[in-house]
C-alpha atoms as a PDB file:
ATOM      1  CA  UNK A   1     -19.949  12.276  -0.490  1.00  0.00           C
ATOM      2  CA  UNK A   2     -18.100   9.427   1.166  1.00  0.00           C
ATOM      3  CA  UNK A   3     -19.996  10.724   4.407  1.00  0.00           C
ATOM      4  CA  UNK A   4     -23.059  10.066   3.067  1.00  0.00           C
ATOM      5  CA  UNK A   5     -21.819   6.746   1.803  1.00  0.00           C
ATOM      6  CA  UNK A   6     -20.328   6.200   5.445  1.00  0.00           C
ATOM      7  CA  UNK A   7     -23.352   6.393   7.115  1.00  0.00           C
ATOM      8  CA  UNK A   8     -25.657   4.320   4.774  1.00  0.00           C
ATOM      9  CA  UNK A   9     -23.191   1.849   5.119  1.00  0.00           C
ATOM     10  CA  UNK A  10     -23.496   1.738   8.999  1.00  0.00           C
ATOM     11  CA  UNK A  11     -26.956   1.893   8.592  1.00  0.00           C
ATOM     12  CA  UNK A  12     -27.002   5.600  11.075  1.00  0.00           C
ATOM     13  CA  UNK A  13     -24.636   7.981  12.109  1.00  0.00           C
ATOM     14  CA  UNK A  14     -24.094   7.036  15.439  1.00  0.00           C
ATOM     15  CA  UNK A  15     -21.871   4.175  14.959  1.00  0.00           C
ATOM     16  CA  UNK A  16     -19.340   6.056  13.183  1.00  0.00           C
ATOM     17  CA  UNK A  17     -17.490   7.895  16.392  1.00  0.00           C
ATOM     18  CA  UNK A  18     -16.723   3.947  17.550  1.00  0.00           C
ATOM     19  CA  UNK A  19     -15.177   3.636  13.885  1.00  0.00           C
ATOM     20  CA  UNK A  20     -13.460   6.651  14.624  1.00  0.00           C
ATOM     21  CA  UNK A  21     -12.038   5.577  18.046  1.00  0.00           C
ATOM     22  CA  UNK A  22     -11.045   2.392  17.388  1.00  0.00           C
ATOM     23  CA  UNK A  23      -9.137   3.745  14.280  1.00  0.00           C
ATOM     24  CA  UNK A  24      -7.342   6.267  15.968  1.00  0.00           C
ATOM     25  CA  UNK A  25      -6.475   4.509  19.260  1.00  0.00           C
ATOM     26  CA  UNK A  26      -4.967   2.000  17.134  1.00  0.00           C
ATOM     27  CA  UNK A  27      -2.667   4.599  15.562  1.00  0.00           C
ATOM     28  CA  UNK A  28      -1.780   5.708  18.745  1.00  0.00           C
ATOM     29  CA  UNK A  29      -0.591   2.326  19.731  1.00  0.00           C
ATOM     30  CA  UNK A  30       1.400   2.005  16.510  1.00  0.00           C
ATOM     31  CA  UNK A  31       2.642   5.528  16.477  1.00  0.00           C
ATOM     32  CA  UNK A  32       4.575   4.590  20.092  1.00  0.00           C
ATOM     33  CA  UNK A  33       5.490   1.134  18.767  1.00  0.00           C
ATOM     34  CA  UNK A  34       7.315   2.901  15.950  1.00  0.00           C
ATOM     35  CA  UNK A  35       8.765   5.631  18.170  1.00  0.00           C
ATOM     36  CA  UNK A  36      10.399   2.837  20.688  1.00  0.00           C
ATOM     37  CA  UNK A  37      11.996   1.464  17.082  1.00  0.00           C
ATOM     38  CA  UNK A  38      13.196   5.090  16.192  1.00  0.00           C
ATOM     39  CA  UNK A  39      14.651   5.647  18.906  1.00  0.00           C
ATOM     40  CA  UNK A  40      16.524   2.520  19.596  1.00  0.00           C
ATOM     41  CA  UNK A  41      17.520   2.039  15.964  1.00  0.00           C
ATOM     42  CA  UNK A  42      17.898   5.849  14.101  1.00  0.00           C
ATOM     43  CA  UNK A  43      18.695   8.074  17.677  1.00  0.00           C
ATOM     44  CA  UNK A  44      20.630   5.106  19.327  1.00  0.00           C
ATOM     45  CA  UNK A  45      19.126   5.095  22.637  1.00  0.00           C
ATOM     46  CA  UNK A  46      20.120   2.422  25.339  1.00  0.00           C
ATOM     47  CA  UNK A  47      17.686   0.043  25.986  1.00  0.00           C
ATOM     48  CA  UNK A  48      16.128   1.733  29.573  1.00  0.00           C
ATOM     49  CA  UNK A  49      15.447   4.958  28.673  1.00  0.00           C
ATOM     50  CA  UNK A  50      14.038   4.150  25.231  1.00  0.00           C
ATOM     51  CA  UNK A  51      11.837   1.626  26.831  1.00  0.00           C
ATOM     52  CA  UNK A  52      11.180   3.525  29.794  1.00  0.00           C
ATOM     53  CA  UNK A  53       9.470   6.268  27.330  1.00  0.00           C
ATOM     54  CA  UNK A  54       7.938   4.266  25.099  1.00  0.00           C
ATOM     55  CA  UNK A  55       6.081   2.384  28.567  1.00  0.00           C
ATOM     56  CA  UNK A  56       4.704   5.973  29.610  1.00  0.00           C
ATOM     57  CA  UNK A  57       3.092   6.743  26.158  1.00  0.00           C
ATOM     58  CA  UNK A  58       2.179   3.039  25.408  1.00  0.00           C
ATOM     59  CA  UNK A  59       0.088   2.893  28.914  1.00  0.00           C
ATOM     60  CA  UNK A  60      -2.244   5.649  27.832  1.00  0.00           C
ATOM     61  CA  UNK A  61      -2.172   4.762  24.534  1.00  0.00           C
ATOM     62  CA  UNK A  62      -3.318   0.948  25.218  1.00  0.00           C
ATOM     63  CA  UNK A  63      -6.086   2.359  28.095  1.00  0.00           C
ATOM     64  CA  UNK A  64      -7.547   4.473  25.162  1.00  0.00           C
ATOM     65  CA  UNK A  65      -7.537   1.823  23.047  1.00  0.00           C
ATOM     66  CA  UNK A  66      -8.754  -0.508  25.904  1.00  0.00           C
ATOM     67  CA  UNK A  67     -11.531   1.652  26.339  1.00  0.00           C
ATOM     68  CA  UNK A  68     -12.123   1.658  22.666  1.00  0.00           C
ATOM     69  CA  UNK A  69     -12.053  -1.867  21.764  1.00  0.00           C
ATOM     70  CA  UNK A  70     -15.383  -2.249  24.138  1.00  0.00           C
ATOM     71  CA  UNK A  71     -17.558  -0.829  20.917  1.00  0.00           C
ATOM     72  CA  UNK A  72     -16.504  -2.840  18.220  1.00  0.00           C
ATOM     73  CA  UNK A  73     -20.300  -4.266  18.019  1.00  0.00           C
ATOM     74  CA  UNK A  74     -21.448  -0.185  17.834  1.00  0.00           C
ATOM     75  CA  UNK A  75     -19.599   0.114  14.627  1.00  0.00           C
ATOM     76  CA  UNK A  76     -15.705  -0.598  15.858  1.00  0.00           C
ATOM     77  CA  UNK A  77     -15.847  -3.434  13.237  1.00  0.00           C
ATOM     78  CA  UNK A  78     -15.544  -0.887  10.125  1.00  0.00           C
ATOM     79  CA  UNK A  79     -12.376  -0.188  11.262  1.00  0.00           C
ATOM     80  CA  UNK A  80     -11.299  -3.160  11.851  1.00  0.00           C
ATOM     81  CA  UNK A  81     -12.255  -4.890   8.161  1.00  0.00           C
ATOM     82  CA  UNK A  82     -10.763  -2.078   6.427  1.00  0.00           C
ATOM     83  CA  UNK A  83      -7.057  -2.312   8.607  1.00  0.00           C
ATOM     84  CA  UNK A  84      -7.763  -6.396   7.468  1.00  0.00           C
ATOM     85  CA  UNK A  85      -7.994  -5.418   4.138  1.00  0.00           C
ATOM     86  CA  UNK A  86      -5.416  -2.719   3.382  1.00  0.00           C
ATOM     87  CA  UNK A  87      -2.572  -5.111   4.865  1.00  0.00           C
END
């Protein structure tokens, strides 16, 4: 049901993989923000390594997203307003 609703609200099903992408390279992103925080604050991990790890995930993670961010216009947006509205 909230398929259906989905697509009638983005007018055909085609934008909804940019929704998709956008959303989920955006978690990405977060998810290795967060893990730099976890493991300088909770595992105690010197500043180098920590960061050093965090740069090798947050590369790919940001060239996804990167990539992503180029179909906002296709249907990106829907993902956008509703990460607006939530926080």
């Amino acid at each position: 049901m909230v398929g259906h609703v989905a697509v009638i609200g983005f007018g055909e099903s085609s934008a909804l993989p940019s929704a998709y992408g956008i959303s989920f390279t955006g978690e990405m992103v977060v998810t290795t923000i967060l893990l730099h925080v976890v493991m300088r604050r909770i595992w105690r991990w010197t500043l180098l390594p920590a960061l050093g790890l965090a740069l090798v995930f947050g590369v790919v993670d940001v060239g996804f997203f990167s990539a992503n961010i180029m179909k906002v216009l296709d249907g990106g947006w829907v993902s956008i307003l509703v990460a607006g509205v939530w926080s």
